[in-house]
PDB file of N, CA and C in Angstrom:
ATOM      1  N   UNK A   1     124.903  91.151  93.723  1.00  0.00           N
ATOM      2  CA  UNK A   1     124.975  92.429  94.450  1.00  0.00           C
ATOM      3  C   UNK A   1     124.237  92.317  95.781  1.00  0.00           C
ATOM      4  N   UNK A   2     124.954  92.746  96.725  1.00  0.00           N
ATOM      5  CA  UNK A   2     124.508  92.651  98.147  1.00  0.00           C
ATOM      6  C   UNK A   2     122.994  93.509  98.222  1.00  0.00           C
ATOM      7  N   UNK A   3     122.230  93.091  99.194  1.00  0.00           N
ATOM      8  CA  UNK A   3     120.777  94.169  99.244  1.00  0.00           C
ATOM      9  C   UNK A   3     120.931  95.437 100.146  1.00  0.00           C
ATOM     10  N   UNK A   4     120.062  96.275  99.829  1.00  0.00           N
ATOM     11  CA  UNK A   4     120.080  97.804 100.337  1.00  0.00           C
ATOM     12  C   UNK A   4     120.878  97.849 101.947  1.00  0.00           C
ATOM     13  N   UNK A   5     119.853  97.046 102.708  1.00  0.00           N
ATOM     14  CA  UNK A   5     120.062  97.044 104.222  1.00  0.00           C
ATOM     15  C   UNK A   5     121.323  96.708 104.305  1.00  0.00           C
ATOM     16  N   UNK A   6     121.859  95.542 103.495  1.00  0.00           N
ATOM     17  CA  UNK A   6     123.135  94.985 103.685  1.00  0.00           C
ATOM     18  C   UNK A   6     124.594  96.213 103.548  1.00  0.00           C
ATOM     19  N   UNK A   7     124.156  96.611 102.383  1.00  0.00           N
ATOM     20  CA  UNK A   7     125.020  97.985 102.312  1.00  0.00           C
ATOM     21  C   UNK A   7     124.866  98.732 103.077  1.00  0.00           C
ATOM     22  N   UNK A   8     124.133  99.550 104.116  1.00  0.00           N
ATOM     23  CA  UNK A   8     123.650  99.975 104.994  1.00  0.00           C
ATOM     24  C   UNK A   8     124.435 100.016 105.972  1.00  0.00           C
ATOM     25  N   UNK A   9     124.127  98.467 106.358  1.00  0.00           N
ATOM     26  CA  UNK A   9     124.750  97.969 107.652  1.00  0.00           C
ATOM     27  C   UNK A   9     126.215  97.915 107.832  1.00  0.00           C
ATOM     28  N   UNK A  10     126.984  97.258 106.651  1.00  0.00           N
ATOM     29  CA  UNK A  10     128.659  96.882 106.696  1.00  0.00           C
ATOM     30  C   UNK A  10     128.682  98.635 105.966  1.00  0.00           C
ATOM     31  N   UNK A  11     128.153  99.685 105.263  1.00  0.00           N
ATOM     32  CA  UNK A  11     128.341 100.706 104.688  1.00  0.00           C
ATOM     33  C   UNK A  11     130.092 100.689 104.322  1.00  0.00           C
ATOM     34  N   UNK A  12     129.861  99.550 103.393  1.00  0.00           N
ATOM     35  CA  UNK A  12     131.157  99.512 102.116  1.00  0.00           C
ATOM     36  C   UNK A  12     131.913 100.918 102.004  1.00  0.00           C
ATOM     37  N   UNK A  13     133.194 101.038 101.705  1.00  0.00           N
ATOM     38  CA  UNK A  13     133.679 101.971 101.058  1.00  0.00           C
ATOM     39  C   UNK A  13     134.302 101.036  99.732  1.00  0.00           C
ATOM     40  N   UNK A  14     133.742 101.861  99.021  1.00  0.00           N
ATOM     41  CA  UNK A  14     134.640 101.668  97.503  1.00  0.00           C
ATOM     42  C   UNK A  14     134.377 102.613  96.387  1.00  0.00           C
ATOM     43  N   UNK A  15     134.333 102.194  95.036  1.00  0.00           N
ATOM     44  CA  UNK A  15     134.264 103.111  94.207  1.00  0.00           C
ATOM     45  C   UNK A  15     133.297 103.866  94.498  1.00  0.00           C
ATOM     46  N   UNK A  16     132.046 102.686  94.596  1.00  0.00           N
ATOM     47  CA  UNK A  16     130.976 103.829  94.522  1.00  0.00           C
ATOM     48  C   UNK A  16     130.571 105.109  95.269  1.00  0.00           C
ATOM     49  N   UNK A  17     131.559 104.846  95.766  1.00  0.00           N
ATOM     50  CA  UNK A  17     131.308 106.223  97.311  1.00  0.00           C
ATOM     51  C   UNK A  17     131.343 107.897  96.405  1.00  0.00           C
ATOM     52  N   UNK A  18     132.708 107.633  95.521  1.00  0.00           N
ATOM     53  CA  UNK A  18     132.069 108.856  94.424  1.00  0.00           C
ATOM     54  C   UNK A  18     131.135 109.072  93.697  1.00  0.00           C
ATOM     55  N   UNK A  19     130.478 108.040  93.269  1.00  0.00           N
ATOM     56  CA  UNK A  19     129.052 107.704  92.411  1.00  0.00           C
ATOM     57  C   UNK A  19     128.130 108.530  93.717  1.00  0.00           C
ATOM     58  N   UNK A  20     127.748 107.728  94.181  1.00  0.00           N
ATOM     59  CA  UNK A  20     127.086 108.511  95.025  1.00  0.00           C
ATOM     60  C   UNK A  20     127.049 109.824  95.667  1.00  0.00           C
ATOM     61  N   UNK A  21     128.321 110.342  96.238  1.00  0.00           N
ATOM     62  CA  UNK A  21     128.178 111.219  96.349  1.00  0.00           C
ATOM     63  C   UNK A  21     127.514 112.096  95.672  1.00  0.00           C
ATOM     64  N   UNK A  22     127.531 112.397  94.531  1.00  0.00           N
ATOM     65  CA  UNK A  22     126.668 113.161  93.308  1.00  0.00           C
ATOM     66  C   UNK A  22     125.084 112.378  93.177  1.00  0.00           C
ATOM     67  N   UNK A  23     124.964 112.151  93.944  1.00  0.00           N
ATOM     68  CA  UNK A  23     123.570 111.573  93.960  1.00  0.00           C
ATOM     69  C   UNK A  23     122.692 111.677  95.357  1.00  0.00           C
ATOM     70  N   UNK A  24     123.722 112.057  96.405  1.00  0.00           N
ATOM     71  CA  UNK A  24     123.497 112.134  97.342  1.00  0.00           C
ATOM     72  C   UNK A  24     122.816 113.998  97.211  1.00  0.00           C
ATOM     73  N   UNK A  25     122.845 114.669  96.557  1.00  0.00           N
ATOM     74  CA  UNK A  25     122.692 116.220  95.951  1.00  0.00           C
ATOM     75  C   UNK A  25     120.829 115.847  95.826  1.00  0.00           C
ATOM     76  N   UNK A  26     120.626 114.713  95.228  1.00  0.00           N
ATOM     77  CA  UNK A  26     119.141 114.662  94.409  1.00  0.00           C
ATOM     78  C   UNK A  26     118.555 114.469  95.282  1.00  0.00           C
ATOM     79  N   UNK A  27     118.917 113.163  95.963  1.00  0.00           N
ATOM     80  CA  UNK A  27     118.141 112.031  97.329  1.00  0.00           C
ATOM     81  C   UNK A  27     118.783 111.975  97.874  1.00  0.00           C
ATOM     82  N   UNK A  28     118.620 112.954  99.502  1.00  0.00           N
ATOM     83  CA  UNK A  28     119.643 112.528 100.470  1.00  0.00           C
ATOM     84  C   UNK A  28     119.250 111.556 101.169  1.00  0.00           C
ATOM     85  N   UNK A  29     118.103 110.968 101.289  1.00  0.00           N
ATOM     86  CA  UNK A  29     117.867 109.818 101.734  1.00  0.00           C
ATOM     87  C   UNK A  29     118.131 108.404 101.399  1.00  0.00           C
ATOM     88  N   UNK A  30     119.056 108.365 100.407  1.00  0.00           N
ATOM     89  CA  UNK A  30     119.557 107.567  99.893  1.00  0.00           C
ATOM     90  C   UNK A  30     121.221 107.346 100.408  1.00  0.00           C
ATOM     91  N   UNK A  31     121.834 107.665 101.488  1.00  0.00           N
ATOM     92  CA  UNK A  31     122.871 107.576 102.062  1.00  0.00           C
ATOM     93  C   UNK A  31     123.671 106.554 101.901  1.00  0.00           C
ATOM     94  N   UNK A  32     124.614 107.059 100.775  1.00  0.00           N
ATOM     95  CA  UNK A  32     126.248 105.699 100.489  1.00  0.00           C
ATOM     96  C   UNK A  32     125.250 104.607  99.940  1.00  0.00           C
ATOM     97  N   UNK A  33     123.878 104.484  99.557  1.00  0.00           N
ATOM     98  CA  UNK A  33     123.248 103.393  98.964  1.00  0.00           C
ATOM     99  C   UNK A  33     123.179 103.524  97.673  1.00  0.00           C
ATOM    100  N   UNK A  34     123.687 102.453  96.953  1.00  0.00           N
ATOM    101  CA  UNK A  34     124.045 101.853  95.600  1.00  0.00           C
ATOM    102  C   UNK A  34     122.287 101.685  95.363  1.00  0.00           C
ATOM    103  N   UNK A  35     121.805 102.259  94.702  1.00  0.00           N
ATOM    104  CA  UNK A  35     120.793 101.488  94.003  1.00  0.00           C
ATOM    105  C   UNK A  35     120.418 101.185  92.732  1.00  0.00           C
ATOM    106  N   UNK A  36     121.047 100.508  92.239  1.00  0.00           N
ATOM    107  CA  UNK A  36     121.025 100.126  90.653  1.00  0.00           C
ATOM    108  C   UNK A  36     119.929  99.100  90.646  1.00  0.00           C
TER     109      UNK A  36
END
């Protein structure tokens, strides 16, 4: 799995973009970032 910044930077679209979204509600500072 790619690191935080890395996602960040290229800011992937894929599944997880719905995952997140609902997470983006808790921590918005956590923007389109996967953090598992």
């Amino acid at each position: 799995m790619p690191t935080i910044q890395q996602l960040i930077r290229k800011g992937r679209h894929s599944k997880a973009a719905k995952i997140n979204s609902a997470a983006l509600k808790g921590s918005p500072q956590r923007r389109g970032v996967c953090t598992r």
